[in-house]
C-alpha atoms as a PDB file:
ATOM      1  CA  UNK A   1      -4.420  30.165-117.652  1.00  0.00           C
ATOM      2  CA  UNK A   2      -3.865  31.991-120.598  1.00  0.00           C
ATOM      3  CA  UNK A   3      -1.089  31.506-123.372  1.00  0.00           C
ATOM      4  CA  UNK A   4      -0.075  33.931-126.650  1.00  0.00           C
ATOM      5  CA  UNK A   5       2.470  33.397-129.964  1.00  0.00           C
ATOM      6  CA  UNK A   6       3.130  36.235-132.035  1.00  0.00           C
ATOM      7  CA  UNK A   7       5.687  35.151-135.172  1.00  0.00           C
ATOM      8  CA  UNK A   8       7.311  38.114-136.830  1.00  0.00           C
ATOM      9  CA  UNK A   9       8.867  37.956-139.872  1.00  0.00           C
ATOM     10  CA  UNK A  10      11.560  40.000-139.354  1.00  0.00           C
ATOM     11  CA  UNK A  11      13.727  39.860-142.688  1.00  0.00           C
ATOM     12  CA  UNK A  12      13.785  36.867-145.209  1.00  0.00           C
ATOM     13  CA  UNK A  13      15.620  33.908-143.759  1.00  0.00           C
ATOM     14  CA  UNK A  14      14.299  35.013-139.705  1.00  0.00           C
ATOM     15  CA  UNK A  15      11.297  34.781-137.712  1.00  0.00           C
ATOM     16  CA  UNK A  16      11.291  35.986-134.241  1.00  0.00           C
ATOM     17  CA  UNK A  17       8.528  33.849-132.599  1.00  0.00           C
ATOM     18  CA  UNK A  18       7.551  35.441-128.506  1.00  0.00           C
ATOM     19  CA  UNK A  19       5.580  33.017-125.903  1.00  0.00           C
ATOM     20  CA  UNK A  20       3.874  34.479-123.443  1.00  0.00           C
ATOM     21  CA  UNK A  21       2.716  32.216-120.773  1.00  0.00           C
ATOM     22  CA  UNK A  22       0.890  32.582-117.283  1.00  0.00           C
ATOM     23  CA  UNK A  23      -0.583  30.274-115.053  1.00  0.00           C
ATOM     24  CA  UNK A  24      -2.726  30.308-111.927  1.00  0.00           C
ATOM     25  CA  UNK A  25       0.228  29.819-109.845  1.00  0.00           C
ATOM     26  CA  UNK A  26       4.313  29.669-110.264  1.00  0.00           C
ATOM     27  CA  UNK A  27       5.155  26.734-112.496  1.00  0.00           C
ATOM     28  CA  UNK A  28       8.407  25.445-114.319  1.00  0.00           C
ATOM     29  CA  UNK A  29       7.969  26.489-117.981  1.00  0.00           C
ATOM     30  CA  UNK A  30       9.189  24.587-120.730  1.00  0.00           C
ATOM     31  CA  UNK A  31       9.459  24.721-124.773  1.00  0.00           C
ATOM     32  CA  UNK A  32      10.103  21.993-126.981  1.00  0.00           C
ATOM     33  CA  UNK A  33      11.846  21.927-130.486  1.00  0.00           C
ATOM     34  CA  UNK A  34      12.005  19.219-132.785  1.00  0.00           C
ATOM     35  CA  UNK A  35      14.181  18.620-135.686  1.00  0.00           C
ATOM     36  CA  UNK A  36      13.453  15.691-138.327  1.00  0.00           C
ATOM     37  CA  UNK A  37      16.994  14.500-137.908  1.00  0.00           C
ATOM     38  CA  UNK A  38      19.346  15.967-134.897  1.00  0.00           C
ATOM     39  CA  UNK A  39      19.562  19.027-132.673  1.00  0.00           C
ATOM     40  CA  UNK A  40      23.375  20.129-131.371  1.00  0.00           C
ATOM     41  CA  UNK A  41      24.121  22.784-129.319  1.00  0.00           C
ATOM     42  CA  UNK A  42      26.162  25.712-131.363  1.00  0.00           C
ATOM     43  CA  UNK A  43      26.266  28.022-127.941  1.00  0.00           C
ATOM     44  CA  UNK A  44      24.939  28.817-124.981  1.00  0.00           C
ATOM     45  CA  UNK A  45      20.622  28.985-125.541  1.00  0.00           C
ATOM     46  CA  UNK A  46      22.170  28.323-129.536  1.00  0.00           C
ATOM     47  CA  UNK A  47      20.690  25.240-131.377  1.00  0.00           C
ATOM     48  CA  UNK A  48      21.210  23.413-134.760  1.00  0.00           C
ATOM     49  CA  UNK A  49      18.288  21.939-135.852  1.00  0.00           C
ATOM     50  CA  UNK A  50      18.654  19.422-138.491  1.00  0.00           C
ATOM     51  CA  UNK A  51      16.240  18.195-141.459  1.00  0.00           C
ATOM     52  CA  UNK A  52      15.927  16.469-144.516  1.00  0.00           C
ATOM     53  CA  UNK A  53      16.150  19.224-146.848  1.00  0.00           C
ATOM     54  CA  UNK A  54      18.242  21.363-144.672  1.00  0.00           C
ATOM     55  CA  UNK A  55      18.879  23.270-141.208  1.00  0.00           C
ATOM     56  CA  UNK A  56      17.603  25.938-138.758  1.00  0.00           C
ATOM     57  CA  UNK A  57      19.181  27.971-136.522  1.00  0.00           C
ATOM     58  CA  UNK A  58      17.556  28.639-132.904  1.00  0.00           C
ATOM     59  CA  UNK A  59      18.539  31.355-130.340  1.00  0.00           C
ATOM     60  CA  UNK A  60      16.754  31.363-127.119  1.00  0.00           C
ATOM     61  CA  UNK A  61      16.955  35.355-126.490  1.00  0.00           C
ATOM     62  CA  UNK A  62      14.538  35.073-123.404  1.00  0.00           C
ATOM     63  CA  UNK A  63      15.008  33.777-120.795  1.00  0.00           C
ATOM     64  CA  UNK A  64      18.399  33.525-120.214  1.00  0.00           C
ATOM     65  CA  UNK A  65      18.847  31.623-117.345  1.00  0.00           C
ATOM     66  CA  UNK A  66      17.396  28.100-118.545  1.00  0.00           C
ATOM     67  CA  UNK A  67      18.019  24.474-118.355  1.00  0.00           C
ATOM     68  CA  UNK A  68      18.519  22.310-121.733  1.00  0.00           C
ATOM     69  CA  UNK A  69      18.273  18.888-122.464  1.00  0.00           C
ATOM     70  CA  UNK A  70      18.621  17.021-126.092  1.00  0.00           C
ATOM     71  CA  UNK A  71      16.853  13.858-126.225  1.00  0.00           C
ATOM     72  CA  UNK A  72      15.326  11.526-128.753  1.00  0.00           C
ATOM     73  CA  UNK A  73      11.998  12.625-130.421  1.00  0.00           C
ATOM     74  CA  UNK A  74       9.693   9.122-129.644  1.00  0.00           C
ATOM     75  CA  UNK A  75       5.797   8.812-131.104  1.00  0.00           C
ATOM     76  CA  UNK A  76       3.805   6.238-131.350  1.00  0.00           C
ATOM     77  CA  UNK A  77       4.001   4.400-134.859  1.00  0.00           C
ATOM     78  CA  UNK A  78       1.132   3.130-136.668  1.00  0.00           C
ATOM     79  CA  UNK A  79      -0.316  -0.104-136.085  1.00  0.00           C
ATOM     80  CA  UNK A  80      -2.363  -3.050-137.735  1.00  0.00           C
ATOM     81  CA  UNK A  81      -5.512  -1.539-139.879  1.00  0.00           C
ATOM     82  CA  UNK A  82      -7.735  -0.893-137.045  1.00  0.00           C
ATOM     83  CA  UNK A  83      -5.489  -0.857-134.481  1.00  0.00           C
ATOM     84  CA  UNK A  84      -3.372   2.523-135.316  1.00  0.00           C
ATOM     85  CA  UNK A  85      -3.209   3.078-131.394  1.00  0.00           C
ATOM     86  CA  UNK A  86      -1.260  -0.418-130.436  1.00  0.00           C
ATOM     87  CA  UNK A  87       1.669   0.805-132.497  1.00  0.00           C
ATOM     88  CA  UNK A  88       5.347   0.802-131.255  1.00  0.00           C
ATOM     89  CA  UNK A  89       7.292   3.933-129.983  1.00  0.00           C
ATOM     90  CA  UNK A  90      10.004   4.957-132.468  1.00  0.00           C
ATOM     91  CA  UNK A  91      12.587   7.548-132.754  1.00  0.00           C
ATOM     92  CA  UNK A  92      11.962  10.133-135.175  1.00  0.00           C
ATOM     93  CA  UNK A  93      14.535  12.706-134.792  1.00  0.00           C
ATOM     94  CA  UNK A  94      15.795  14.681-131.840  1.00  0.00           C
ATOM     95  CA  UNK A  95      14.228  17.592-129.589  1.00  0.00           C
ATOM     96  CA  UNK A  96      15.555  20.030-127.364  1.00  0.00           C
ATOM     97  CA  UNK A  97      13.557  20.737-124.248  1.00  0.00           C
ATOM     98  CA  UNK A  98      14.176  24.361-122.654  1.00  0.00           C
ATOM     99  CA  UNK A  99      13.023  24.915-119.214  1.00  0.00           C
ATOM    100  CA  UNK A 100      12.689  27.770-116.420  1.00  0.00           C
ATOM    101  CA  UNK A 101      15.101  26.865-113.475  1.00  0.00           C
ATOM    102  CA  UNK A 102      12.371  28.293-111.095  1.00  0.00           C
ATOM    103  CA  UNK A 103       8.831  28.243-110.397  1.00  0.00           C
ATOM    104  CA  UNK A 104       6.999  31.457-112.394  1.00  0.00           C
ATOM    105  CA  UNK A 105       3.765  32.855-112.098  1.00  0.00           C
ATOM    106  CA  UNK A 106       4.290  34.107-116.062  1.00  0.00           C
ATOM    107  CA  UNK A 107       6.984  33.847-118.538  1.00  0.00           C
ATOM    108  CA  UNK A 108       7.965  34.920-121.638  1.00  0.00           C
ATOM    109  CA  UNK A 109      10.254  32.870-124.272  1.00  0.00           C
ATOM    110  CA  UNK A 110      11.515  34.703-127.027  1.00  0.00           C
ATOM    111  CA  UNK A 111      13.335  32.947-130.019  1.00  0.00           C
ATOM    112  CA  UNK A 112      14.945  33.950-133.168  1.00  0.00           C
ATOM    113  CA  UNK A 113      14.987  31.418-135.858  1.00  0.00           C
ATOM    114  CA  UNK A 114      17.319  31.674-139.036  1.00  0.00           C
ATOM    115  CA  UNK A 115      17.266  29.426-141.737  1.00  0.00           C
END
């Protein structure tokens, strides 16, 4: 039903970015980050993202009370000229998915991002 991002540059180096999300009725909310290479856990709602030409840190601030799960990043790869849609699934990097443990009406996830 209705969805807002604010980024905020809060000092060189960090960006605070805040979801806020609300549906017509309760829902399980999720985010998903991707990182070109991996994504490890560094703490609790605390992830590495890795890339080619470097690394960013990601703290979940809100909620706090989340599931997690790192799996690989899949897309479709490009096919024969004319055919770009019958490509095969490959793995390019990792994501983390971050999801409410109950059914919301609205939520709000708030991360801080340091790189």
């Amino acid at each position: 039903k209705q969805y807002q991002r604010e980024f905020t540059m809060t000092q060189p180096g960090k960006i605070s970015i805040r979801d806020r999300i609300a549906g017509s009725g309760p829902h399980i909310y999720s985010e998903v980050l991707h990182a070109d290479v991996a994504v490890t856990t560094v703490a609790r709602n605390t992830y590495k993202l890795e890339g080619y030409g470097g690394s960013i840190s990601a703290t979940l601030l809100q909620p706090k009370d989340v599931t997690h799960k790192i799996e690989k990043n899949m897309v479709m790869g490009p096919g024969i000229p004319g055919s770009v849609q019958k490509g095969s699934l490959e793995q390019r990097g990792e994501r983390v998915v971050v999801s409410t443990k109950n059914p919301e009406l609205t939520e709000q996830f708030v991360w801080g991002l340091s790189f």
